[in-house]
Protein backbone atom coordinates (compact mmCIF):
# COMPACT_ATOMS: atom_id res chain seq x y z
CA UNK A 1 51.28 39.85 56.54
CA UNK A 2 53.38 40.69 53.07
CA UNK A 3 55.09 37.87 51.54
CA UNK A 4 56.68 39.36 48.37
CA UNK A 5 58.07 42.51 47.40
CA UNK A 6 55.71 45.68 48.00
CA UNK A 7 56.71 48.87 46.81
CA UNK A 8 55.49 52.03 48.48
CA UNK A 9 54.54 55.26 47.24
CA UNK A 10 56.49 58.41 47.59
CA UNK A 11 54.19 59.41 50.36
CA UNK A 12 51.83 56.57 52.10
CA UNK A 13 51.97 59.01 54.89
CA UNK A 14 49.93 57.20 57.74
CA UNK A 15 50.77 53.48 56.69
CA UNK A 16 49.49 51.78 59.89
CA UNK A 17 47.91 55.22 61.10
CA UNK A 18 45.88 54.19 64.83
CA UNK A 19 45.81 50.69 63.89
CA UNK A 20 45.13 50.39 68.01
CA UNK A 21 44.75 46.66 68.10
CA UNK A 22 47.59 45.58 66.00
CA UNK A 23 50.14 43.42 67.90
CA UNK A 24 52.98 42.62 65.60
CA UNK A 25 53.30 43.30 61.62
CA UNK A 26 55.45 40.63 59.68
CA UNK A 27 56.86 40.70 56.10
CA UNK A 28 57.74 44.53 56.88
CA UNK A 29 61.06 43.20 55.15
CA UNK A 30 59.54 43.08 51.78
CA UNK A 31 58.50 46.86 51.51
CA UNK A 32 60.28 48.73 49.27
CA UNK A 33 60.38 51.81 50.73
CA UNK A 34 63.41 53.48 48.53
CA UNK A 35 61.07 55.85 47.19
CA UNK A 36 59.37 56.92 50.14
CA UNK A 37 60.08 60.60 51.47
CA UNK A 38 57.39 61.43 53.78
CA UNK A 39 56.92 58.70 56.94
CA UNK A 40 55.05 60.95 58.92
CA UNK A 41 52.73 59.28 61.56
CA UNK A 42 53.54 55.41 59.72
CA UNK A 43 52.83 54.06 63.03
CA UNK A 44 51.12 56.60 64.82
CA UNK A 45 48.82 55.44 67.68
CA UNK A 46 49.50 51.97 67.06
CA UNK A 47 49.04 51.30 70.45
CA UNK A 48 49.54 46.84 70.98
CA UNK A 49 52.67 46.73 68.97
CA UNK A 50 55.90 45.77 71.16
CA UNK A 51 58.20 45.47 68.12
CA UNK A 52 59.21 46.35 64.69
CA UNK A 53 61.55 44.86 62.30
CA UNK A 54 62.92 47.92 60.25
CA UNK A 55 66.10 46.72 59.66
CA UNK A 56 65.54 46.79 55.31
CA UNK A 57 63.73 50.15 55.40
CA UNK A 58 65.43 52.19 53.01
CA UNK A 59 65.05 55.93 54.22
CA UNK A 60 67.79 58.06 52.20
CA UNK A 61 65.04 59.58 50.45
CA UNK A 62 62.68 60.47 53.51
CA UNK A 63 62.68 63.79 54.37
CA UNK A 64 59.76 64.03 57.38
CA UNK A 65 59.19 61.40 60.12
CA UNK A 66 57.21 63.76 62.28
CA UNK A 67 55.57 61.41 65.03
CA UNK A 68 56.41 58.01 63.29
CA UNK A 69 56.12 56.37 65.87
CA UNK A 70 54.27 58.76 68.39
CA UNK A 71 51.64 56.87 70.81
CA UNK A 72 53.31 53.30 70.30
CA UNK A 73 52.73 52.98 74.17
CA UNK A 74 53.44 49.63 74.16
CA UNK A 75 56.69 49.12 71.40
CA UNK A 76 59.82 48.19 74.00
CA UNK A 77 62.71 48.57 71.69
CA UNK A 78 63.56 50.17 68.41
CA UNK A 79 66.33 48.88 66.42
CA UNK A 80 66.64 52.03 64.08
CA UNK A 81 70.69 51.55 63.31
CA UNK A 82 70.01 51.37 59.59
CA UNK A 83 68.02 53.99 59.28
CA UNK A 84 69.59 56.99 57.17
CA UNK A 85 68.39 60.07 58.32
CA UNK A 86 70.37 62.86 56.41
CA UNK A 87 67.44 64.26 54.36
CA UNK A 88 65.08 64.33 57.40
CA UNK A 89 64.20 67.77 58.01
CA UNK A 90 61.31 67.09 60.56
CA UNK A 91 61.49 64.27 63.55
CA UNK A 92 59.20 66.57 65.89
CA UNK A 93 57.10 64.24 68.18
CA UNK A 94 59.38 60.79 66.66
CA UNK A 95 58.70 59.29 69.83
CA UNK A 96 55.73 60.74 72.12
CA UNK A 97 54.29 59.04 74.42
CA UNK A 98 56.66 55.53 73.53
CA UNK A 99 56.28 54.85 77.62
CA UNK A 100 57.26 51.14 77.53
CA UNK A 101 60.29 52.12 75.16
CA UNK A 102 63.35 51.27 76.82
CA UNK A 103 66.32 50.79 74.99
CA UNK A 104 66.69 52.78 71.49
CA UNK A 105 70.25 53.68 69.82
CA UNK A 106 70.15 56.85 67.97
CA UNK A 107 73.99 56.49 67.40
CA UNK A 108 73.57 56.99 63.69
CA UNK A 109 71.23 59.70 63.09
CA UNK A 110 72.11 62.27 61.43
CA UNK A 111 69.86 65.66 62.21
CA UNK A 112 71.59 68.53 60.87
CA UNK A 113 68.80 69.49 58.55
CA UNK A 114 66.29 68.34 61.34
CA UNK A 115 64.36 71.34 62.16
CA UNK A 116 62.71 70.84 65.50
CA UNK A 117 65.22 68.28 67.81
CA UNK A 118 63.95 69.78 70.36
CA UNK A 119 61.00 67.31 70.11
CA UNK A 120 62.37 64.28 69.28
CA UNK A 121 63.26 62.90 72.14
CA UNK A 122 59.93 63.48 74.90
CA UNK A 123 60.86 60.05 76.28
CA UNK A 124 60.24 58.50 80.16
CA UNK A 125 62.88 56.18 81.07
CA UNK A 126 64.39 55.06 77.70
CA UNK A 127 68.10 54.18 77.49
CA UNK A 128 68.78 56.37 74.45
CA UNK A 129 72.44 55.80 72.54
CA UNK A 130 73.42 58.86 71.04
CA UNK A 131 70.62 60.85 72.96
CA UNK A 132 73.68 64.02 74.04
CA UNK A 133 74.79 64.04 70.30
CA UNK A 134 71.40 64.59 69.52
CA UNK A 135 70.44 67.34 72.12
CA UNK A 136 73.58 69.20 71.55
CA UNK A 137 72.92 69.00 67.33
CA UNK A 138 72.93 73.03 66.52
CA UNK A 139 70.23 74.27 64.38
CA UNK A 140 70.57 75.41 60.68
């Protein structure tokens, strides 16, 4: 649990990497992450989580998310509105194997420099927002 403001290095890459048995993380609202530009595999494998609150994560600077979330099997929603994805050049594998994930809006993402959209969205039976302007995106 974080109670005051944490800042978070340019690259923490793996920040909750395969923590399996964690259930919920609270006081994700006081990381700074306005620095951050690689969020590659944060929450990777982090099986027992059914939510996140990412609502005050600052991404303009991020720049890979490459399986960020990837083998959450048991996260139901994602509430990723605020996140600013214009510098993300990587989302391959975002979402893998997300299988209880059933509502996620996409609306606002930006993926024009994203490399490999393709891969972002390997989801089961997710009611995606946003999913066609995604898969119709053309690569640069």
């Amino acid at each position: 649990m974080l109670r005051s403001e944490t800042s978070v290095p340019p690259s923490p890459r793996s920040g909750f990497y395969c923590c399996e048995a964690l259930k919920q993380i609270e006081g994700l609202e006081y990381l700074n992450t306005s620095e951050v530009k690689d969020m590659s595999y944060m929450f990777y494998d982090c099986k027992a989580l059914t939510s996140l609150d990412l609502k005050n994560f600052n991404t303009k600077n991020v720049t890979d998310m490459n399986s960020m979330f990837a083998k959450c099997g048991a996260l139901k929603s994602l509430d990723l509105m605020n996140f600013n994805t214009q510098n993300v050049t990587d989302m391959s594998s975002m979402f893998d194997d997300c299988w209880a994930l059933t509502s996620l809006d996409l609306k606002n993402f930006n993926t024009e420099r994203n490399r490999h959209e393709e891969d972002v969205l390997r989801l089961q039976d997710a009611d995606v927002a946003g999913s066609e302007e995604l898969q119709h995106t053309e690569r640069h």
